[in-house]
PDB file of N, CA and C in Angstrom:
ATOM      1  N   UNK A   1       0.849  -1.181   0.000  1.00  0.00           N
ATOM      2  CA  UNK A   1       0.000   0.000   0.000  1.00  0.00           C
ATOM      3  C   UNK A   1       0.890   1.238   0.000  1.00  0.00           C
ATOM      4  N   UNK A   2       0.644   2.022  -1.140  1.00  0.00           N
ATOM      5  CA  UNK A   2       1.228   3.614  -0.775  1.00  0.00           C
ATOM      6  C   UNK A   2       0.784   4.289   0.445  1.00  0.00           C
ATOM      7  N   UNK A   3       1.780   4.799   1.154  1.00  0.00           N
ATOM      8  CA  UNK A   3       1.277   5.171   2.666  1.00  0.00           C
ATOM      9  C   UNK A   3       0.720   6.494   1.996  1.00  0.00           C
ATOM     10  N   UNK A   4       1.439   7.426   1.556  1.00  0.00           N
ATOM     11  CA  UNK A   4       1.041   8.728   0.711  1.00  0.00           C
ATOM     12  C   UNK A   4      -0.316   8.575  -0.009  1.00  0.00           C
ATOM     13  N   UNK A   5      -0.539   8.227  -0.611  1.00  0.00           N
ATOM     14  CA  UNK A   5      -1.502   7.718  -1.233  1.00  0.00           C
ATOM     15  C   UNK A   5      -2.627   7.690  -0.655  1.00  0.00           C
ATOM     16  N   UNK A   6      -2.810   6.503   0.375  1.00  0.00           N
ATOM     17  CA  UNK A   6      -4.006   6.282   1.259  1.00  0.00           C
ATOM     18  C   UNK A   6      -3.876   7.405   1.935  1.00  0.00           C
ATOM     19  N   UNK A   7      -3.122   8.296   2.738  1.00  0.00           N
ATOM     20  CA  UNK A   7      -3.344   9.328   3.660  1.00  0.00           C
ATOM     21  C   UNK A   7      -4.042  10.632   2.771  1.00  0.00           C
ATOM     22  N   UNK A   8      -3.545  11.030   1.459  1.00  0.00           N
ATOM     23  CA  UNK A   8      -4.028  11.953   0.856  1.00  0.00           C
ATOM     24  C   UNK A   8      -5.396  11.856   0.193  1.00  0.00           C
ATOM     25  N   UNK A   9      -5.813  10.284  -0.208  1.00  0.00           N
ATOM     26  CA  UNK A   9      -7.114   9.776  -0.381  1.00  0.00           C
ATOM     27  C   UNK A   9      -8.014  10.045   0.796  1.00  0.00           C
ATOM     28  N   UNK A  10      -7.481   9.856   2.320  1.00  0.00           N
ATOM     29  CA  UNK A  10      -8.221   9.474   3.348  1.00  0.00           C
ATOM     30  C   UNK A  10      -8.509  11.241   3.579  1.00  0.00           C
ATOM     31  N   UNK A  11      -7.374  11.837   3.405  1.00  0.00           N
ATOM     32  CA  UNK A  11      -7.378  13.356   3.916  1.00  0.00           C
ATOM     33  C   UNK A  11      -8.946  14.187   3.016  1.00  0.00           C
ATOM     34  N   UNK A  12      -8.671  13.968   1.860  1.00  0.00           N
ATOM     35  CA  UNK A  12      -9.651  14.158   1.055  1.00  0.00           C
ATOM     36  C   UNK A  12     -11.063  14.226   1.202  1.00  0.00           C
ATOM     37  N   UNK A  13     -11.320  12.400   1.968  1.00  0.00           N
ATOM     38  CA  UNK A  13     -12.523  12.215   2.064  1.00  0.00           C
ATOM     39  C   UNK A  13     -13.211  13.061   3.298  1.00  0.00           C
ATOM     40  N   UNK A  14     -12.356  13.114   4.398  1.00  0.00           N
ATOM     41  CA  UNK A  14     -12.897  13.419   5.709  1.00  0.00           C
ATOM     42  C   UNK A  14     -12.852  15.252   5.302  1.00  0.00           C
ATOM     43  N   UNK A  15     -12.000  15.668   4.466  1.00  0.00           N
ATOM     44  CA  UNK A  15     -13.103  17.148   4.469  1.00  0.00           C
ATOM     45  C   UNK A  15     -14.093  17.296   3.806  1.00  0.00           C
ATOM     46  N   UNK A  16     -14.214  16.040   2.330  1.00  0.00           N
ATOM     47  CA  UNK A  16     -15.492  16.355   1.907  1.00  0.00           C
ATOM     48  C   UNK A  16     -16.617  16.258   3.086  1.00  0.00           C
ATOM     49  N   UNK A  17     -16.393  15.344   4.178  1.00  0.00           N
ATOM     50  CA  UNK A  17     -17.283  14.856   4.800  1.00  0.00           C
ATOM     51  C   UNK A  17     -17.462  16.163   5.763  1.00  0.00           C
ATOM     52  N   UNK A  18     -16.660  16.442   6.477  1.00  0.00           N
ATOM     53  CA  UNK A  18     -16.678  18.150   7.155  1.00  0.00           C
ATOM     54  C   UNK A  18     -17.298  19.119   6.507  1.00  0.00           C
ATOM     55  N   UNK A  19     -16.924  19.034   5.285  1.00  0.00           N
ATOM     56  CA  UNK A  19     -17.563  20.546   4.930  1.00  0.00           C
ATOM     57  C   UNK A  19     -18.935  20.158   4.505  1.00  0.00           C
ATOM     58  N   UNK A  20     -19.249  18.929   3.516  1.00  0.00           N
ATOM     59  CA  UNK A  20     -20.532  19.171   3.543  1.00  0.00           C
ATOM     60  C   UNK A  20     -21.704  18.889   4.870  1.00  0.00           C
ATOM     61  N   UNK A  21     -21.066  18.322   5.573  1.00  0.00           N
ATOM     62  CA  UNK A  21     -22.193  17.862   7.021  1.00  0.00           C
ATOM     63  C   UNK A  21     -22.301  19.255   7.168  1.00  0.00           C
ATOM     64  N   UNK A  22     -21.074  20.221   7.651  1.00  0.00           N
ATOM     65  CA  UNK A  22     -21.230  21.250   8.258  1.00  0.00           C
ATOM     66  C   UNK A  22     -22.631  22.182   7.619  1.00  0.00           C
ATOM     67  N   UNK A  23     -22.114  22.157   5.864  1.00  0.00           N
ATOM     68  CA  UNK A  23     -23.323  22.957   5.107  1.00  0.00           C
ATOM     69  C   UNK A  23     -24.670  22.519   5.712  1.00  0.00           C
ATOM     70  N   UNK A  24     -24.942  21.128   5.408  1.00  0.00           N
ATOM     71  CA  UNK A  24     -26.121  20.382   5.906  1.00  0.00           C
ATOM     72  C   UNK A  24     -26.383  20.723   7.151  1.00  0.00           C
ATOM     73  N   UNK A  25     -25.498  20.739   8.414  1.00  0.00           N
ATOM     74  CA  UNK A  25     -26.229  20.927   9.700  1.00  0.00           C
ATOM     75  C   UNK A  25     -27.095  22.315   9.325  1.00  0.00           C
ATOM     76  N   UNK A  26     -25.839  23.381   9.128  1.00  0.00           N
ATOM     77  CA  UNK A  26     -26.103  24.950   9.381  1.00  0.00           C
ATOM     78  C   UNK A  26     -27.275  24.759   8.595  1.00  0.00           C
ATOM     79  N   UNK A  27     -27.798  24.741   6.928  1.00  0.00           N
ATOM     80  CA  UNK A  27     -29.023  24.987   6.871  1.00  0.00           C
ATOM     81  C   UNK A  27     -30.343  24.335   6.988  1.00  0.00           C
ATOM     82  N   UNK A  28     -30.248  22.987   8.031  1.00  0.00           N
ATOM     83  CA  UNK A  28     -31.312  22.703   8.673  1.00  0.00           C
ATOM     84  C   UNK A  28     -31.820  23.810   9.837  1.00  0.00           C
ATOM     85  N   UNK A  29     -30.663  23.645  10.437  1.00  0.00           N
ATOM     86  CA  UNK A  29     -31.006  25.036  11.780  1.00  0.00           C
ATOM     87  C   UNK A  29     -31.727  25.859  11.251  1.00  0.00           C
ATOM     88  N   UNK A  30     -30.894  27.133  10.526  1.00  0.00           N
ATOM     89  CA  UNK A  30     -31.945  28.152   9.658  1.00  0.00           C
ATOM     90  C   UNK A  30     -32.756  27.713   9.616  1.00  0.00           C
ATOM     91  N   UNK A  31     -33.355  26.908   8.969  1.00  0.00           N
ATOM     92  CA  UNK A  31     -34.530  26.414   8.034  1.00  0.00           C
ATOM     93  C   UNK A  31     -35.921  26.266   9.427  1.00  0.00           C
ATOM     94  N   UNK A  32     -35.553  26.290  10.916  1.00  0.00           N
ATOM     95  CA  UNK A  32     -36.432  25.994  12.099  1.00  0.00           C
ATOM     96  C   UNK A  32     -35.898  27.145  13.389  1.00  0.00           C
ATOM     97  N   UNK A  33     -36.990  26.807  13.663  1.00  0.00           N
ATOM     98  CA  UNK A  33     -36.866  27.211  15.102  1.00  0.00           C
ATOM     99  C   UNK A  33     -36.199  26.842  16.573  1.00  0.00           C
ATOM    100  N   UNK A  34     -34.548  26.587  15.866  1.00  0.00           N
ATOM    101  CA  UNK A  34     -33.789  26.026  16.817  1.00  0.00           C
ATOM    102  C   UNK A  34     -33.241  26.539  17.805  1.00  0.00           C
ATOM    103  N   UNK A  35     -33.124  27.983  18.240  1.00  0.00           N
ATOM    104  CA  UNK A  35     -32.495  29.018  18.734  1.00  0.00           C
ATOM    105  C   UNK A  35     -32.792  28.472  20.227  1.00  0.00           C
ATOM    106  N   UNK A  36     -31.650  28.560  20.537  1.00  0.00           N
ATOM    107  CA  UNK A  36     -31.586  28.341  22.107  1.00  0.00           C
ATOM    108  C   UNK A  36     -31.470  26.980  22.569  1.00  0.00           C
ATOM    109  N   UNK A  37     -31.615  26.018  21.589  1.00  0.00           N
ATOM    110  CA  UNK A  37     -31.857  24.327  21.886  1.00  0.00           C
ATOM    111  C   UNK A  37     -30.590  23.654  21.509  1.00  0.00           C
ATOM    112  N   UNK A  38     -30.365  22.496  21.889  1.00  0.00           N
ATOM    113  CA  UNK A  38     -28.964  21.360  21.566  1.00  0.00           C
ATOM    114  C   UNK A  38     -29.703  20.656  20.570  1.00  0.00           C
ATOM    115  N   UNK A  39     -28.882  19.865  19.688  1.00  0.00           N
ATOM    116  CA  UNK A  39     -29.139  19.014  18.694  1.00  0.00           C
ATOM    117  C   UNK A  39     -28.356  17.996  19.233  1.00  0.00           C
ATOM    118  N   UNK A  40     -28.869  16.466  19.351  1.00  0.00           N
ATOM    119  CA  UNK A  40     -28.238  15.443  19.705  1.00  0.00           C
ATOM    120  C   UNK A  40     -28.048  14.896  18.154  1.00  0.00           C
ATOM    121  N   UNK A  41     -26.965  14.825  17.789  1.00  0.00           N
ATOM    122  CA  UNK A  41     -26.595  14.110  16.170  1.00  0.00           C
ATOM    123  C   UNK A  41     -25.468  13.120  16.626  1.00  0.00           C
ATOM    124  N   UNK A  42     -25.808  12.211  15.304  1.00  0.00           N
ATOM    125  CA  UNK A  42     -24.985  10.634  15.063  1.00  0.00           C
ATOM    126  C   UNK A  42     -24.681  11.094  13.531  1.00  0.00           C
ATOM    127  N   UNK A  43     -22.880  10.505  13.314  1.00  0.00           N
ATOM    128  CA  UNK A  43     -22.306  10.105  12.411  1.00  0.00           C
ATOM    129  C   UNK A  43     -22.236   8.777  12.174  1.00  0.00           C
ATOM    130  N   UNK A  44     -22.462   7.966  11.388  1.00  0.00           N
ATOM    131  CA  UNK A  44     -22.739   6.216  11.255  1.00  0.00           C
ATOM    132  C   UNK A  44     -21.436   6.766  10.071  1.00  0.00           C
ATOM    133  N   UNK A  45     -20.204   5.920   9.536  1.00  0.00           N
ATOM    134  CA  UNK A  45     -19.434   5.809   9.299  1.00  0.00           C
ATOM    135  C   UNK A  45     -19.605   4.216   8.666  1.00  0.00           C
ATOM    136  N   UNK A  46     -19.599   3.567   7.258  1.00  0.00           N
ATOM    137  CA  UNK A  46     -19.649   2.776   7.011  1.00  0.00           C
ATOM    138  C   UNK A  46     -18.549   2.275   5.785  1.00  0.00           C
ATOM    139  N   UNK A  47     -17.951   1.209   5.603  1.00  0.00           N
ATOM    140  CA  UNK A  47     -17.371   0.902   4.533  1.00  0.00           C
ATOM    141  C   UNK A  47     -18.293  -0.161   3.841  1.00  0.00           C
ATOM    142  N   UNK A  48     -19.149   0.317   2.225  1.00  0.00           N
ATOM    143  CA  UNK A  48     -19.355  -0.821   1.530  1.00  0.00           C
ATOM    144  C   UNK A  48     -18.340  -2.067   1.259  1.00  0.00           C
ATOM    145  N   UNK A  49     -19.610  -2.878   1.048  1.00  0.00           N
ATOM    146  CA  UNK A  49     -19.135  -4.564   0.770  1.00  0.00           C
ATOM    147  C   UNK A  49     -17.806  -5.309   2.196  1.00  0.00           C
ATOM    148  N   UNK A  50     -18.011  -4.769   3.401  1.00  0.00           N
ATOM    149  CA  UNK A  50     -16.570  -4.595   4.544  1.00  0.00           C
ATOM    150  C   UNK A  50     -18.109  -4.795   5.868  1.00  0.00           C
ATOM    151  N   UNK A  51     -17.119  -5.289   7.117  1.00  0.00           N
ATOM    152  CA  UNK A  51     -18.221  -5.105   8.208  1.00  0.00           C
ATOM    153  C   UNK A  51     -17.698  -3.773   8.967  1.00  0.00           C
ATOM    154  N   UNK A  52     -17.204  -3.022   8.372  1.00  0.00           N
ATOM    155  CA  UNK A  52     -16.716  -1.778   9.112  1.00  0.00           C
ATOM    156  C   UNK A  52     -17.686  -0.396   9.696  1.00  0.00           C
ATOM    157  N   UNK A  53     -17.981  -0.314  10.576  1.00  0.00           N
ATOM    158  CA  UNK A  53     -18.762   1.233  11.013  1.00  0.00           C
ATOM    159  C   UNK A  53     -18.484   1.607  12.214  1.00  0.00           C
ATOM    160  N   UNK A  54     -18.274   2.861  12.086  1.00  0.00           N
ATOM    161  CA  UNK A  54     -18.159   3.708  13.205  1.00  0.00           C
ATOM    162  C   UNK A  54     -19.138   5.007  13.481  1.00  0.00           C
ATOM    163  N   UNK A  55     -19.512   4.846  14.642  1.00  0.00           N
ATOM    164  CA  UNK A  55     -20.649   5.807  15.223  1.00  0.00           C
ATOM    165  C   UNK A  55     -19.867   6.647  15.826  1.00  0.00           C
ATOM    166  N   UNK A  56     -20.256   7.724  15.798  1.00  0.00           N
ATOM    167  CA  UNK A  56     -19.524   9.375  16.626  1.00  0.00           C
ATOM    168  C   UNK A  56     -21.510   9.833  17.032  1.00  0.00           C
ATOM    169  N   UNK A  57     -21.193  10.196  18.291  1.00  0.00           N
ATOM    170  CA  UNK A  57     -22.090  11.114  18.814  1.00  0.00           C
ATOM    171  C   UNK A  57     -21.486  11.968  19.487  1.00  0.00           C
ATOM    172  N   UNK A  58     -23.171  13.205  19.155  1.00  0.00           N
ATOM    173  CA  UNK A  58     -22.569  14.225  19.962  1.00  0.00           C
ATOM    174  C   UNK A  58     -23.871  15.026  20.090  1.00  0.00           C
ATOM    175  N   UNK A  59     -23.095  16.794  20.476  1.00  0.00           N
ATOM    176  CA  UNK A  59     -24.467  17.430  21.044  1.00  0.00           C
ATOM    177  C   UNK A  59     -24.081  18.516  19.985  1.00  0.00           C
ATOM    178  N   UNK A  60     -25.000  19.534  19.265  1.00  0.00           N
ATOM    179  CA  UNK A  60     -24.857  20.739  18.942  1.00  0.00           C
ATOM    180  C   UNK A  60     -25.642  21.963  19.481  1.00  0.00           C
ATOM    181  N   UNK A  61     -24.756  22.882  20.011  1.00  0.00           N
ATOM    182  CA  UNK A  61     -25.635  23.869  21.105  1.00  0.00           C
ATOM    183  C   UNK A  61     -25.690  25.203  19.558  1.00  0.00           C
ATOM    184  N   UNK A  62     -27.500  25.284  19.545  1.00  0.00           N
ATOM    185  CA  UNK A  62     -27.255  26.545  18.669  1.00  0.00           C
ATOM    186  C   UNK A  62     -28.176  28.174  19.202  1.00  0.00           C
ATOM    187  N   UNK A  63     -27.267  27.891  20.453  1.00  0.00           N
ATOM    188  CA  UNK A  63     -27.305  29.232  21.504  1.00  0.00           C
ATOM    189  C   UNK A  63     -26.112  29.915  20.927  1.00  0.00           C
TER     190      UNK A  63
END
């Protein structure tokens, strides 16, 4: 395996994944009446055709 390779592939994916969640969170909020409340959100992390997943939880405060 190219170590370079996989790290700049892997680097890649996880900001597509940052920036667009981020877009996605921010304009659900807008879109309601969230002001002042936490958002409890899950990342499910999966590799097709693999038994691989990883769950991330967390809280979003949009005070």
């Amino acid at each position: 395996m190219d170590e370079e390779k996989f790290n700049m592939s892997l680097r890649k994916f996880l900001k597509q994944v940052g920036v667009t969640s981020q877009r996605e969170i921010e304009q659900f909020v807008r879109s309601g009446d969230f002001s002042g409340q936490e958002l409890k959100v899950k990342m499910v992390l999966s590799a097709e055709g693999t038994d691989f997943s990883h769950t991330v939880e967390g809280k979003i405060s949009t005070q």
